[in-house]
PDB file of N, CA and C in Angstrom:
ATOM      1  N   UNK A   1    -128.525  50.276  48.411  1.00  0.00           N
ATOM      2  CA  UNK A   1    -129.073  50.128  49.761  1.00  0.00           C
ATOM      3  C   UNK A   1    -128.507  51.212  50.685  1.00  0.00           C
ATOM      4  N   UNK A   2    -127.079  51.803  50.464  1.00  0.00           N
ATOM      5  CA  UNK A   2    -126.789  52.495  51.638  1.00  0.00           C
ATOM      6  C   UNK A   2    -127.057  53.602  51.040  1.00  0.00           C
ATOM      7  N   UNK A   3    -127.085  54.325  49.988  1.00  0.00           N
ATOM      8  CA  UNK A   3    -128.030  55.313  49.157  1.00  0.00           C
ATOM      9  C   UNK A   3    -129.018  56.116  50.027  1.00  0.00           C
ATOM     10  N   UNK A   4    -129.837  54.892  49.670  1.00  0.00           N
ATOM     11  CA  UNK A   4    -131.115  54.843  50.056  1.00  0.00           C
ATOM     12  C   UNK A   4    -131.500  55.125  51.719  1.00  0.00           C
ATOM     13  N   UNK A   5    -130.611  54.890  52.971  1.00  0.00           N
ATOM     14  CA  UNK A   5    -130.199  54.837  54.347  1.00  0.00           C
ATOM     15  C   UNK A   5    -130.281  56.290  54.417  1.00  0.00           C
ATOM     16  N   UNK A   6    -128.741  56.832  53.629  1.00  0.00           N
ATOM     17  CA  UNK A   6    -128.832  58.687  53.779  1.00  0.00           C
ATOM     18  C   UNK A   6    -129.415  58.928  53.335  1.00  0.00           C
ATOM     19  N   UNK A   7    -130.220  58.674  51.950  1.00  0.00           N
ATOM     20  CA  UNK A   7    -131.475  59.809  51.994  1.00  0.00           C
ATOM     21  C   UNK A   7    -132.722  59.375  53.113  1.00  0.00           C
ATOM     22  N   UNK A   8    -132.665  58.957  53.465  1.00  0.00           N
ATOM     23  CA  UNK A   8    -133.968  58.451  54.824  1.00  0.00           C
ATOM     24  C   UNK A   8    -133.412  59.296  55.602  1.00  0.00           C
ATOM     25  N   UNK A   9    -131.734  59.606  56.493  1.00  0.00           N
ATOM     26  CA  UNK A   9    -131.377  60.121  57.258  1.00  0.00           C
ATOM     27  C   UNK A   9    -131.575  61.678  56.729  1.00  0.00           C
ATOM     28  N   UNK A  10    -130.742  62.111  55.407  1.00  0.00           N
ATOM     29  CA  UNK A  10    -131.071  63.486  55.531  1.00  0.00           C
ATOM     30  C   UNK A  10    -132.681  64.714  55.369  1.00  0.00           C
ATOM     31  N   UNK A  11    -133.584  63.198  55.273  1.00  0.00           N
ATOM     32  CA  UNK A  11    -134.912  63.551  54.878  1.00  0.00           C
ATOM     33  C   UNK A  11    -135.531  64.146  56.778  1.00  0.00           C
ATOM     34  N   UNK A  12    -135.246  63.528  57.225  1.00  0.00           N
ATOM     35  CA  UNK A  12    -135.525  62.974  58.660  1.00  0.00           C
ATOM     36  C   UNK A  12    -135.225  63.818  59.453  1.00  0.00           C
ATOM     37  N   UNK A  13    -133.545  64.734  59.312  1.00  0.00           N
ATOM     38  CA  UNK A  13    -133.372  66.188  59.661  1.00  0.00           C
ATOM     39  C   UNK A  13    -133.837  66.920  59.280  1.00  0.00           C
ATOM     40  N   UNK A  14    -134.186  67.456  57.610  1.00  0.00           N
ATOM     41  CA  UNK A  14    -134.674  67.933  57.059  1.00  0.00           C
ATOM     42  C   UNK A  14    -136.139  68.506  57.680  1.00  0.00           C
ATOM     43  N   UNK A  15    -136.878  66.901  58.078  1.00  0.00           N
ATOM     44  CA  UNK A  15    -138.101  67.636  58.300  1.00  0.00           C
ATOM     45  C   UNK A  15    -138.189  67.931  60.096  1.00  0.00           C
ATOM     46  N   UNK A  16    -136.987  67.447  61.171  1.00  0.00           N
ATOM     47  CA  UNK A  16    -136.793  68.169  62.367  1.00  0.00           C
ATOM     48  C   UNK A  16    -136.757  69.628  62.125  1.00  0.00           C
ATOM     49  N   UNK A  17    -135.360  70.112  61.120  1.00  0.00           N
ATOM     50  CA  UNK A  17    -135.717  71.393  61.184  1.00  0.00           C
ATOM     51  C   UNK A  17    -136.610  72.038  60.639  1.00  0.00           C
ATOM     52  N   UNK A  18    -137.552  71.853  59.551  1.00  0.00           N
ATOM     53  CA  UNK A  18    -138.464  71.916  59.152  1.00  0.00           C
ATOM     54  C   UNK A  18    -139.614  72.294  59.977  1.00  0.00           C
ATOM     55  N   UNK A  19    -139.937  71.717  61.229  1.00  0.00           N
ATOM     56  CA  UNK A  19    -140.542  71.667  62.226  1.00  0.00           C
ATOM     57  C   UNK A  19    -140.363  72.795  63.512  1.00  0.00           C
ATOM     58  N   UNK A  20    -138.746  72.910  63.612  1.00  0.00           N
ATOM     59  CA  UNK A  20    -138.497  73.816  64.275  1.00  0.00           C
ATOM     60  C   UNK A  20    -138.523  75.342  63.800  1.00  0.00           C
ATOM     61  N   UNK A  21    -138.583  75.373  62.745  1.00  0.00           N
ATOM     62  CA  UNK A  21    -138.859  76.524  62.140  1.00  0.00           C
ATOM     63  C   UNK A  21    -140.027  76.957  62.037  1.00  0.00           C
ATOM     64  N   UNK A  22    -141.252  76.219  61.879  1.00  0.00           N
ATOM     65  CA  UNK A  22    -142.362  76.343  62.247  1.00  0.00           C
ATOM     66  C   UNK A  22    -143.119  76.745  63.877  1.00  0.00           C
ATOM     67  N   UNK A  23    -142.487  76.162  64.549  1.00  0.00           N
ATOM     68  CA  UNK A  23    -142.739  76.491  65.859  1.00  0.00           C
ATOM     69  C   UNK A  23    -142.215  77.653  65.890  1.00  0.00           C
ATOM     70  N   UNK A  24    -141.511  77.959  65.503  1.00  0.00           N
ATOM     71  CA  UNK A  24    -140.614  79.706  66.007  1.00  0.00           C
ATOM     72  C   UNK A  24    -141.521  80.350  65.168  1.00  0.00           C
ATOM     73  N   UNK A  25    -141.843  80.369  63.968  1.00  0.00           N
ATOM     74  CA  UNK A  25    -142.597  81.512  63.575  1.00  0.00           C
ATOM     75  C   UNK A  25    -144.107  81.369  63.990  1.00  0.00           C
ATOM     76  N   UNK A  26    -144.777  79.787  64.641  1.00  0.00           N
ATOM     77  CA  UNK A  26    -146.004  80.439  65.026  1.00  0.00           C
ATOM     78  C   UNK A  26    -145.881  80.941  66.308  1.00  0.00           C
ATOM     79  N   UNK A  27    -144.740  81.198  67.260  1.00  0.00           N
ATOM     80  CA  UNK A  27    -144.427  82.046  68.324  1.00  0.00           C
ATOM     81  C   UNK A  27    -144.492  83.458  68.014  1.00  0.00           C
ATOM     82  N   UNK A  28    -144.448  83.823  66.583  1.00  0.00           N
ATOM     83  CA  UNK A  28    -144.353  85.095  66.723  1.00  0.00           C
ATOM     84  C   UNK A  28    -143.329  85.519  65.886  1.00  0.00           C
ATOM     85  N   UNK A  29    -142.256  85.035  65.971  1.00  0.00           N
ATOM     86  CA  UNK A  29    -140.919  85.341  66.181  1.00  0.00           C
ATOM     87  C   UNK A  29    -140.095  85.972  67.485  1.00  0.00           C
ATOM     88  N   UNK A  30    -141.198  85.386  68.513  1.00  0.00           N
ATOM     89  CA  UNK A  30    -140.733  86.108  69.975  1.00  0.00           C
ATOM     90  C   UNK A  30    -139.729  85.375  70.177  1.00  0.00           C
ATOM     91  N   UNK A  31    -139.056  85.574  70.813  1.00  0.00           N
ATOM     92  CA  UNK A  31    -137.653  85.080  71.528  1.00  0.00           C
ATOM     93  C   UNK A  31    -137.849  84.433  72.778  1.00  0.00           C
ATOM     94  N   UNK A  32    -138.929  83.489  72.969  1.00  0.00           N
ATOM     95  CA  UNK A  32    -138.986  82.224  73.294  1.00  0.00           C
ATOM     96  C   UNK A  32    -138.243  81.747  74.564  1.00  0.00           C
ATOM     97  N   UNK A  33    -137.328  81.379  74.097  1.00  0.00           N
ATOM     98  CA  UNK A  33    -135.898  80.770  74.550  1.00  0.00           C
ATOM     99  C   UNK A  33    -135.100  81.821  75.405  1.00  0.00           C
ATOM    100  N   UNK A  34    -135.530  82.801  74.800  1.00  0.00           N
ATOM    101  CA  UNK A  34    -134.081  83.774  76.193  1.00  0.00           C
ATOM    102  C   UNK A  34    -132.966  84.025  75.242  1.00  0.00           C
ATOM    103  N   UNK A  35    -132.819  83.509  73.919  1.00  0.00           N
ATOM    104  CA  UNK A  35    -131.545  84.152  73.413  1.00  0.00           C
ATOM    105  C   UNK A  35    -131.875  85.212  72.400  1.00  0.00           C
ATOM    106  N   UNK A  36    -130.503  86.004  72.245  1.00  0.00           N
ATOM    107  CA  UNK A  36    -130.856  86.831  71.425  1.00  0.00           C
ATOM    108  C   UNK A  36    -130.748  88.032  71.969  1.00  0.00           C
ATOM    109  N   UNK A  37    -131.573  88.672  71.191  1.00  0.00           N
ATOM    110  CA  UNK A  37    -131.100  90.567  71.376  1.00  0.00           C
ATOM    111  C   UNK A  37    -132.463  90.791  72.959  1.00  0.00           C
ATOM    112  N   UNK A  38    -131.801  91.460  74.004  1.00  0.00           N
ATOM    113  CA  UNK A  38    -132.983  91.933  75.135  1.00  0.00           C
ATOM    114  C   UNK A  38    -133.227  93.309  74.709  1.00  0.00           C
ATOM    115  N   UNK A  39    -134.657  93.805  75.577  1.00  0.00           N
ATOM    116  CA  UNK A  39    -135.118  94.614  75.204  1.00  0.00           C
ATOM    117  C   UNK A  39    -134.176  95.447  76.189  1.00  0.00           C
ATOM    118  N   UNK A  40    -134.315  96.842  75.954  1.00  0.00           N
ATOM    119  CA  UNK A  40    -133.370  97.693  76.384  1.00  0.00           C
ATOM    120  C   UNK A  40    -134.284  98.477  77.210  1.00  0.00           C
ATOM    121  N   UNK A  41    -134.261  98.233  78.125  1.00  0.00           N
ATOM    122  CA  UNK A  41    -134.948  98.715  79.768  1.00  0.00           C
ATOM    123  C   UNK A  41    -135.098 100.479  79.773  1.00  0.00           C
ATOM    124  N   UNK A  42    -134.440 101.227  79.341  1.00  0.00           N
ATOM    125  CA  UNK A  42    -134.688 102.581  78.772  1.00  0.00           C
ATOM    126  C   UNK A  42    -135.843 102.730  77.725  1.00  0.00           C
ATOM    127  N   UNK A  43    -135.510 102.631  77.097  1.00  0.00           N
ATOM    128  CA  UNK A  43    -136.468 102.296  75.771  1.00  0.00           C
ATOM    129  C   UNK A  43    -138.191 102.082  76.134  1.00  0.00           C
ATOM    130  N   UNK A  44    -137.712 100.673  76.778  1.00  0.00           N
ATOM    131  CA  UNK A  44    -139.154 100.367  77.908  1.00  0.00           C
ATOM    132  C   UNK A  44    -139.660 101.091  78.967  1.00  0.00           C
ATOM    133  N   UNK A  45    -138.638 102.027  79.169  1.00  0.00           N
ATOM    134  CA  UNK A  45    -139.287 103.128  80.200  1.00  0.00           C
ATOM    135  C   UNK A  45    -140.021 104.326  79.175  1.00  0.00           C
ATOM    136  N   UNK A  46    -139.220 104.644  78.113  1.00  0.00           N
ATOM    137  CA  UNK A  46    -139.876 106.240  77.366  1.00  0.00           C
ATOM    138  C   UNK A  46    -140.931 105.125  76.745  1.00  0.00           C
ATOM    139  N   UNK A  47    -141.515 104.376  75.834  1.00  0.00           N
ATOM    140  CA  UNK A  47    -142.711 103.441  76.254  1.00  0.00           C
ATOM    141  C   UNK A  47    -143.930 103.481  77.054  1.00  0.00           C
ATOM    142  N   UNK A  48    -143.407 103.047  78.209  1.00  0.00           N
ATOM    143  CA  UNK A  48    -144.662 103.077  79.352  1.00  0.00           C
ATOM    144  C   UNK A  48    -144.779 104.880  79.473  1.00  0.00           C
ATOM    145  N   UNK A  49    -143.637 105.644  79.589  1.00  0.00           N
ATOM    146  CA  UNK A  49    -144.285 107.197  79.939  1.00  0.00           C
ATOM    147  C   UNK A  49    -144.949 107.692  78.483  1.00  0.00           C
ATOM    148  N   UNK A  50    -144.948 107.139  77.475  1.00  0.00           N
ATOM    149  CA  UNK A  50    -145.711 107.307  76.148  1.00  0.00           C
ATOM    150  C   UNK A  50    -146.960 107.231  76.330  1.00  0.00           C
ATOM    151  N   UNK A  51    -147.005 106.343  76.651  1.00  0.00           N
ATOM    152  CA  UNK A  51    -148.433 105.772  76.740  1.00  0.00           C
ATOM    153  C   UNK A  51    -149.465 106.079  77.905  1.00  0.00           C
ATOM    154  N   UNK A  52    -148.727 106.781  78.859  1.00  0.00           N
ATOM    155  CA  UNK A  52    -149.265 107.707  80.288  1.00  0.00           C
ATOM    156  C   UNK A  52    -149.276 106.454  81.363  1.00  0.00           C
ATOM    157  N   UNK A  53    -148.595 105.185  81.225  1.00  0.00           N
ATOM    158  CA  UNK A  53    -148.609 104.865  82.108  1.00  0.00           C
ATOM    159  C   UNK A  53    -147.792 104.866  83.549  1.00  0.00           C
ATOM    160  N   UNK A  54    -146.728 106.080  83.231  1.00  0.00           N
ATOM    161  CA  UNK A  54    -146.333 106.495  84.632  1.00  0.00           C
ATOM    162  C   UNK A  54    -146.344 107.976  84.543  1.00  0.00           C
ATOM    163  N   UNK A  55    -146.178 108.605  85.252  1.00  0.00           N
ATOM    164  CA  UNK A  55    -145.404 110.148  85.523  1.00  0.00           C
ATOM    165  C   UNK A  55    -144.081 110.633  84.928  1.00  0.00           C
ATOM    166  N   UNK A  56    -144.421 111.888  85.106  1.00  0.00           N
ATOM    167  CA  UNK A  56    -143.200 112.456  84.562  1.00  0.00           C
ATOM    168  C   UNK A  56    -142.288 112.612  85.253  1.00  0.00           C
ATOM    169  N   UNK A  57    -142.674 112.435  86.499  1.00  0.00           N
ATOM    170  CA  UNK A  57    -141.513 112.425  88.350  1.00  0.00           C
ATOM    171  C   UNK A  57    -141.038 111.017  88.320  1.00  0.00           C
ATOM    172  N   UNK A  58    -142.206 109.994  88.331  1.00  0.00           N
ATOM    173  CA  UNK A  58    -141.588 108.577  87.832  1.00  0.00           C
ATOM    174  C   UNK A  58    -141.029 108.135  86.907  1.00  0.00           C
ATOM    175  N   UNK A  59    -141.420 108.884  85.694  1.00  0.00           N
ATOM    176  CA  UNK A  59    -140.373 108.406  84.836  1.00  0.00           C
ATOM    177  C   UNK A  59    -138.707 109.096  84.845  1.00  0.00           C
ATOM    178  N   UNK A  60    -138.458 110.636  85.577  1.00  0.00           N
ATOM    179  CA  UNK A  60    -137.177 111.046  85.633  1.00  0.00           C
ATOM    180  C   UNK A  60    -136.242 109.895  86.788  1.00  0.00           C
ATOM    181  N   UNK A  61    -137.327 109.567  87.958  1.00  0.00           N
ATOM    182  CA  UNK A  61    -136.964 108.638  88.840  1.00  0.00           C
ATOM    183  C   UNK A  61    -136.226 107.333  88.626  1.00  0.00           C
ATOM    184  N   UNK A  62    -136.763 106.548  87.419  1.00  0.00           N
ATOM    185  CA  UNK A  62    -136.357 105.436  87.094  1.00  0.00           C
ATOM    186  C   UNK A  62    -135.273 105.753  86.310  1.00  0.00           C
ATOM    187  N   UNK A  63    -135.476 106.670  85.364  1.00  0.00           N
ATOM    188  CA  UNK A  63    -134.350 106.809  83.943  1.00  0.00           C
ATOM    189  C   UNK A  63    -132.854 107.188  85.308  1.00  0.00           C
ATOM    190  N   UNK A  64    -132.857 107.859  86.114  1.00  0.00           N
ATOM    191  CA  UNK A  64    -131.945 108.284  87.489  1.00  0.00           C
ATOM    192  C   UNK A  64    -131.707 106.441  87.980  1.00  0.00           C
ATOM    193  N   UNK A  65    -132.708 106.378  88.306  1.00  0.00           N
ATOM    194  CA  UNK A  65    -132.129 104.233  88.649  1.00  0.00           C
ATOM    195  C   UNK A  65    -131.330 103.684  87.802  1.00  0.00           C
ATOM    196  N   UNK A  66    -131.626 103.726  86.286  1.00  0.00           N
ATOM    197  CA  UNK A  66    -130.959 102.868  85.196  1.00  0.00           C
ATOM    198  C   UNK A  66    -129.687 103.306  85.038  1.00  0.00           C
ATOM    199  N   UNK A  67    -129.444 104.828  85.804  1.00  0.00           N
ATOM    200  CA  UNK A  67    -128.410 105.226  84.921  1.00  0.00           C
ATOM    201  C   UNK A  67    -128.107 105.625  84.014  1.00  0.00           C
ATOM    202  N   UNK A  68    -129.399 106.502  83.241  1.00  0.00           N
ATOM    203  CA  UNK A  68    -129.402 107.238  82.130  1.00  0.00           C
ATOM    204  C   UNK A  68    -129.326 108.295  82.311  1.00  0.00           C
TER     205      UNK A  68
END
């Protein structure tokens, strides 16, 4: 009988995390939650000037803000 109790209990976590693992990967694997590695705000600037969405005056402007 008490056997039988923990496997009910470790089945029961099992399929919580089971579940939570699922939700995170149909997110993407985006980072959701806020933890974890951030994107690096430089990076995201040579990015947007990649792609022509700012200037080349705006982009020396900002990379001068960040401190690069």
């Amino acid at each position: 009988m008490m056997f039988g109790m923990f496997f009910w209990w470790i089945f029961f976590i099992l399929i919580i995390v089971a579940v939570v693992y699922f939700i995170q990967s149909a997110a993407g694997g985006r980072n959701v939650s806020g933890f974890g590695q951030r994107e690096d705000p430089l990076e995201t600037l040579k990015i947007r000037y990649a792609k022509g969405e700012i200037s080349k005056e705006q982009f020396e402007q900002m990379k001068r803000d960040l401190g690069g």
